[in-house]
N, C-alpha and C. Protein backbone atom coordinates (compact mmCIF):
# COMPACT_ATOMS: atom_id res chain seq x y z
N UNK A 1 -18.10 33.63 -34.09
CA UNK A 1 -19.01 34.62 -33.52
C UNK A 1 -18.77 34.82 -32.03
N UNK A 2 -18.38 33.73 -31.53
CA UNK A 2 -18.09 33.64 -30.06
C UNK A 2 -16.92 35.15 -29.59
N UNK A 3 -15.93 35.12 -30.60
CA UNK A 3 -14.81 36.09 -30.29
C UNK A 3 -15.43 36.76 -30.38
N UNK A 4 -16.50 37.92 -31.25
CA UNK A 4 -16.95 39.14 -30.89
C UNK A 4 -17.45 39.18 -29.83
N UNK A 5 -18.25 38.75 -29.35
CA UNK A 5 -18.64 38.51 -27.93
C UNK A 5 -18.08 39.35 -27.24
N UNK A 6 -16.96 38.17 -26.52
CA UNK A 6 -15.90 38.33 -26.01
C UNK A 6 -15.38 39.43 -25.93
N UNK A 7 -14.70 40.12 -27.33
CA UNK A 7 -14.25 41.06 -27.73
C UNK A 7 -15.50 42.25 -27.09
N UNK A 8 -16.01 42.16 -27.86
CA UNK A 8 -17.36 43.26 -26.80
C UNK A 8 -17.35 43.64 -25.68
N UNK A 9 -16.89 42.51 -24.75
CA UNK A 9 -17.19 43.04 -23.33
C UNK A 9 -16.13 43.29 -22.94
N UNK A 10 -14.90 42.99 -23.55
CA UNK A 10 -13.66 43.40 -23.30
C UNK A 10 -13.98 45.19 -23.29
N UNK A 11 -14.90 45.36 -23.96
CA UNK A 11 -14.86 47.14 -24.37
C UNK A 11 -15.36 47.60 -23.28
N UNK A 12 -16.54 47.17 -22.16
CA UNK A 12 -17.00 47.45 -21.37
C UNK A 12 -16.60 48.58 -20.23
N UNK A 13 -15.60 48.32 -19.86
CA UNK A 13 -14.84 48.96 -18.75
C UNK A 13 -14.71 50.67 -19.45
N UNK A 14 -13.92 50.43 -20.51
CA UNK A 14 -14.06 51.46 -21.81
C UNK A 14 -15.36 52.46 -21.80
N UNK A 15 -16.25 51.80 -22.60
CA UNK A 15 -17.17 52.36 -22.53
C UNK A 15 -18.02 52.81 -21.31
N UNK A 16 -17.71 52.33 -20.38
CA UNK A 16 -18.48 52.66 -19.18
C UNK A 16 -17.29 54.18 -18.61
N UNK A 17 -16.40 54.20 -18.43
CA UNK A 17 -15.35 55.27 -18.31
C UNK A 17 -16.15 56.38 -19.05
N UNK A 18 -16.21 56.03 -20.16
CA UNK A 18 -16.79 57.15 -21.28
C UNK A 18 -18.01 57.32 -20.79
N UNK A 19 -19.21 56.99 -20.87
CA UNK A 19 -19.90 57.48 -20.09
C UNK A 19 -20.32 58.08 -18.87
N UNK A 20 -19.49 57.46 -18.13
CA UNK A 20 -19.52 58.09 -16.78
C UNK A 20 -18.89 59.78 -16.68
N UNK A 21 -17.51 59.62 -17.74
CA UNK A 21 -16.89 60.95 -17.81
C UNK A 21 -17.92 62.54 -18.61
N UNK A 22 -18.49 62.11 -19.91
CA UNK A 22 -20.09 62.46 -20.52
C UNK A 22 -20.71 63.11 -19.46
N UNK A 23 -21.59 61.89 -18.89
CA UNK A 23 -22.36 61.80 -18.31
C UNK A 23 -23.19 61.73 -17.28
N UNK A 24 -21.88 61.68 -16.27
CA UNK A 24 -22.24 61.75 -14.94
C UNK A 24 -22.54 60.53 -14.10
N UNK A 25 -23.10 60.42 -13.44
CA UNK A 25 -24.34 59.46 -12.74
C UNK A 25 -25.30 59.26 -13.28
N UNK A 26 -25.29 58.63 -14.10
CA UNK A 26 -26.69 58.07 -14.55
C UNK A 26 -26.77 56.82 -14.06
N UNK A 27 -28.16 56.12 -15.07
CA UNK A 27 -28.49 54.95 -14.39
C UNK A 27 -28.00 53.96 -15.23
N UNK A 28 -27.38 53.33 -15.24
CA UNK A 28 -26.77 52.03 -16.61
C UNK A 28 -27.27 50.59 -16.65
N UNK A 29 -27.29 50.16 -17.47
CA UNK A 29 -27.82 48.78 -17.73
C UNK A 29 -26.71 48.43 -18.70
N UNK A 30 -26.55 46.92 -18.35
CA UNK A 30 -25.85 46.14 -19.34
C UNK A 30 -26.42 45.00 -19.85
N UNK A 31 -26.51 45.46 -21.34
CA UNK A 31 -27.04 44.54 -22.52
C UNK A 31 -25.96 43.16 -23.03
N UNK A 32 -26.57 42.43 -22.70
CA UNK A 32 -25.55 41.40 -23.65
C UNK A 32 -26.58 40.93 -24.77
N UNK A 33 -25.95 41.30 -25.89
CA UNK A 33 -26.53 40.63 -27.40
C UNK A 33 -25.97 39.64 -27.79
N UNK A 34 -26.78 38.74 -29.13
CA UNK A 34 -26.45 38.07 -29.65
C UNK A 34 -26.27 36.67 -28.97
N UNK A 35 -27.57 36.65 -27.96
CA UNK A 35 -27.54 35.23 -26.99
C UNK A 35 -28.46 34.34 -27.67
N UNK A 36 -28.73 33.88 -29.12
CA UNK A 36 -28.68 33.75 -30.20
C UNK A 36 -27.50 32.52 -30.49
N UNK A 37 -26.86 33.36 -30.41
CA UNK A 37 -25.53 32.63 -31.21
C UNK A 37 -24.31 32.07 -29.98
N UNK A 38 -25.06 31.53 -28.41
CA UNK A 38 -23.78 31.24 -27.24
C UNK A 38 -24.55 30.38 -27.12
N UNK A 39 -23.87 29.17 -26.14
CA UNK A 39 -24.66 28.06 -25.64
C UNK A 39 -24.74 28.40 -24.04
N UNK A 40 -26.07 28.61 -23.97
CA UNK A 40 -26.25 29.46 -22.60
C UNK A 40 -25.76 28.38 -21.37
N UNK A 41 -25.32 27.05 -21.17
CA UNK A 41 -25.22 26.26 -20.27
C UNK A 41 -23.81 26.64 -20.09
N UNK A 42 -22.95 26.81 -20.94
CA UNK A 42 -21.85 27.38 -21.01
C UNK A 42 -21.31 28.34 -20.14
N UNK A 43 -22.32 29.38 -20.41
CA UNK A 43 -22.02 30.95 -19.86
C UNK A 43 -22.63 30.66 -18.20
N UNK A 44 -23.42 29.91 -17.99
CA UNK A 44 -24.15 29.76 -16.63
C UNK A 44 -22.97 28.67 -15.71
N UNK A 45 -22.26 28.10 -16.36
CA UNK A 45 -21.61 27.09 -15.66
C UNK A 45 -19.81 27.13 -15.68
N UNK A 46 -19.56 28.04 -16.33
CA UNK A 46 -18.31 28.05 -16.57
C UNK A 46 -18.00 29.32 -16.09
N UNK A 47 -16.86 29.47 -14.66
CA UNK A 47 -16.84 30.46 -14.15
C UNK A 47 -15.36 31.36 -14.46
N UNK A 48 -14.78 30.44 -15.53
CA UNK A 48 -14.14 30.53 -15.96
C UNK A 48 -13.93 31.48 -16.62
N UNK A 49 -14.45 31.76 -18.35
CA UNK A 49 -15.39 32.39 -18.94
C UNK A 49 -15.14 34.44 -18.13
N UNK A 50 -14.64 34.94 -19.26
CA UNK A 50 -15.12 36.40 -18.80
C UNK A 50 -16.47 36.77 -18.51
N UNK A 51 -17.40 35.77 -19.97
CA UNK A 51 -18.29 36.27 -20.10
C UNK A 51 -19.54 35.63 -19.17
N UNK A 52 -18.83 34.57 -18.66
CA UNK A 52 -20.26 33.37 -17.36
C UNK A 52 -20.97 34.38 -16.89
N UNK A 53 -22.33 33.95 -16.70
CA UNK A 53 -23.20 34.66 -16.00
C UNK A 53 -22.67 35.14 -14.74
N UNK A 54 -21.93 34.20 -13.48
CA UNK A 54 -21.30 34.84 -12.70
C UNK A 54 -20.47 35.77 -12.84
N UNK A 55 -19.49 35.82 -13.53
CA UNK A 55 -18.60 36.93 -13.86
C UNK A 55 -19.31 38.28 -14.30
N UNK A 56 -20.35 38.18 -15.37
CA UNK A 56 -20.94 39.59 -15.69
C UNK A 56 -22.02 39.68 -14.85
N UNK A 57 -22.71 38.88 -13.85
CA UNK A 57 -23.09 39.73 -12.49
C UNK A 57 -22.26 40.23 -11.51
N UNK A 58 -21.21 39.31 -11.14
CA UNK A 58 -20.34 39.84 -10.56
C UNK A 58 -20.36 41.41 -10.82
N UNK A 59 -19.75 41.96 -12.36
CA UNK A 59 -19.52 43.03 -12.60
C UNK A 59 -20.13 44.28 -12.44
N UNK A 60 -21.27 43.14 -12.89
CA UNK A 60 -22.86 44.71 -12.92
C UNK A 60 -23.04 45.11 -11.10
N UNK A 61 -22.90 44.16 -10.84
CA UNK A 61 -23.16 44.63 -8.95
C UNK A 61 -22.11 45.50 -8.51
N UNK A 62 -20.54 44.65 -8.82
CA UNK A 62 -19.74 46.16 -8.53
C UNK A 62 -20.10 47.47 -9.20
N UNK A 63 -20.70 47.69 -10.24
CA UNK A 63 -20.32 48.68 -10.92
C UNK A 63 -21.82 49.29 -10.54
N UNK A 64 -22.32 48.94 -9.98
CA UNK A 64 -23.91 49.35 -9.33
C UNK A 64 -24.53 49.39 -10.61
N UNK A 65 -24.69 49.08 -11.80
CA UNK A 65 -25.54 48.85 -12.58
C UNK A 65 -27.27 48.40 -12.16
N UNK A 66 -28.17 48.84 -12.77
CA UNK A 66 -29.33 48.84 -12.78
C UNK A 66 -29.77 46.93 -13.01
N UNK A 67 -28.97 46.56 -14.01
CA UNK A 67 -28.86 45.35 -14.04
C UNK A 67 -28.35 44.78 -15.30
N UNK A 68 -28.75 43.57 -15.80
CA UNK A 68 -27.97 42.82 -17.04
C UNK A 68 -29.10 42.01 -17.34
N UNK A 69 -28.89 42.38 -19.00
CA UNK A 69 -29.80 41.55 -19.60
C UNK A 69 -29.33 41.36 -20.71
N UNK A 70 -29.71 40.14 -21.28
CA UNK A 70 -29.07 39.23 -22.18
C UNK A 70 -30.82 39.07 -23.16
N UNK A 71 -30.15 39.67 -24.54
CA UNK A 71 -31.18 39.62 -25.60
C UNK A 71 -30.06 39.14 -27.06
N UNK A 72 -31.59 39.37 -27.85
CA UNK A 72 -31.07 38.76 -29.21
C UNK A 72 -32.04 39.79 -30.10
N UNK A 73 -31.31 40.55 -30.75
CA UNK A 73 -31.24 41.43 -32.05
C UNK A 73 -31.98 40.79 -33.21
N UNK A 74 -31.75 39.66 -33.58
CA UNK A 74 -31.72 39.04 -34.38
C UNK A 74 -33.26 37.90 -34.45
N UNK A 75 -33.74 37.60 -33.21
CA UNK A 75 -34.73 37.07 -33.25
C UNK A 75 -35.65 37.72 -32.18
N UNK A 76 -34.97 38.75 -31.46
CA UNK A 76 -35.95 39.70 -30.42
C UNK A 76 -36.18 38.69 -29.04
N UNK A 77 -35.53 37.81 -29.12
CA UNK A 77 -34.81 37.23 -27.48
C UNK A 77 -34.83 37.91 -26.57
N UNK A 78 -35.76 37.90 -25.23
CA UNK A 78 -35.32 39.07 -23.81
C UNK A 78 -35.61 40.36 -24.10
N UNK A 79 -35.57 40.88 -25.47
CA UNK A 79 -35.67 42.47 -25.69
C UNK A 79 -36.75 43.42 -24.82
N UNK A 80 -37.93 42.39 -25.04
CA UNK A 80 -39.51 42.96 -24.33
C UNK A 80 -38.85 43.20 -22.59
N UNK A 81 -38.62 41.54 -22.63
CA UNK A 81 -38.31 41.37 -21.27
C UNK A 81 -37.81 42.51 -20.27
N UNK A 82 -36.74 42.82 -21.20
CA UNK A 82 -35.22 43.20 -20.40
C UNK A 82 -35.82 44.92 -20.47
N UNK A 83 -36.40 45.20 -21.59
CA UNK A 83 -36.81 46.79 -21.56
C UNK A 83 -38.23 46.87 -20.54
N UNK A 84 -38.85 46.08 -20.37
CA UNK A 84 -39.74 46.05 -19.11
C UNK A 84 -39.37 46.33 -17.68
N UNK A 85 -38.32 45.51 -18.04
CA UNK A 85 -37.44 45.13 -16.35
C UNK A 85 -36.89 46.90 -16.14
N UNK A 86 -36.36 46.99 -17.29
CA UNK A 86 -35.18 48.19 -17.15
C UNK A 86 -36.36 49.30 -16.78
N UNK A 87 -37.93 49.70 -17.37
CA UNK A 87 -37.99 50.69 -17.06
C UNK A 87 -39.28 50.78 -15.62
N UNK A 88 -39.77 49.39 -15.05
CA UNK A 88 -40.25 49.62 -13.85
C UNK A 88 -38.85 49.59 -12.68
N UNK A 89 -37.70 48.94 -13.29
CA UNK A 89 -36.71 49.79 -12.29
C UNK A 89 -36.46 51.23 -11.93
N UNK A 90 -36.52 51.63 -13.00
CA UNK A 90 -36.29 53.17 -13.66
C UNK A 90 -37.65 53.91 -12.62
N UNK A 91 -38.80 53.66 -12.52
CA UNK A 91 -40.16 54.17 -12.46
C UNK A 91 -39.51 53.80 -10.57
N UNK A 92 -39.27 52.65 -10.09
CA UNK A 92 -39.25 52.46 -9.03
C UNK A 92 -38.29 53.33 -8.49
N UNK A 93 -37.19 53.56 -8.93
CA UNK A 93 -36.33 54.34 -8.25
C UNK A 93 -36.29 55.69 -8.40
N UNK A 94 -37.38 56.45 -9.39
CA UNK A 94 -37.59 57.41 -9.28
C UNK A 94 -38.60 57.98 -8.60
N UNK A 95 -39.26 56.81 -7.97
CA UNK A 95 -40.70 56.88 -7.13
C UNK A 95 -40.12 57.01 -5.74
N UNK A 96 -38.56 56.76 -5.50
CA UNK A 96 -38.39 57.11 -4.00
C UNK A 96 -37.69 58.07 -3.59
């Protein structure tokens, strides 16, 4: 399960191209699913790792992303969280 992951965010760059070309400037968020099935000490400590927490903040900050959030599909992990976060960002930055 770990390789899809992986494989996933390999698509990122991809998919973000594609949207941007779509879409313009919008506002983006990056979802990581299936945090469920990773051993989160892993991803927080290993900078190694495409997928370490450092590395995919790293990314989201270059890429000016709104932010990153890490949920689970499967047991509804972060989902509340992360769609809370995402839309008083949303509310805040359209308030200025």
């Amino acid at each position: 399960m770990r390789q899809k992951f992986y494989t996933g965010f390999n698509l990122v760059d991809k998919w973000l191209n594609e949207l941007r070309e779509h879409c313009g400037k919008i506002p983006i968020a990056l979802f990581g699913n299936k945090i469920d099935l990773i051993d989160e000490n892993d991803l927080s400590l290993n900078k190694d790792k495409a997928t370490s927490d450092y590395n995919v903040g790293k990314y989201v900050i270059d890429n000016k992303f709104l932010g990153y959030f890490k949920t689970s599909a499967l047991t509804g992990q972060g989902v509340i969280e992360a769609f809370q976060a995402l839309v008083r960002k949303l509310y805040l930055r359209a308030k200025m």
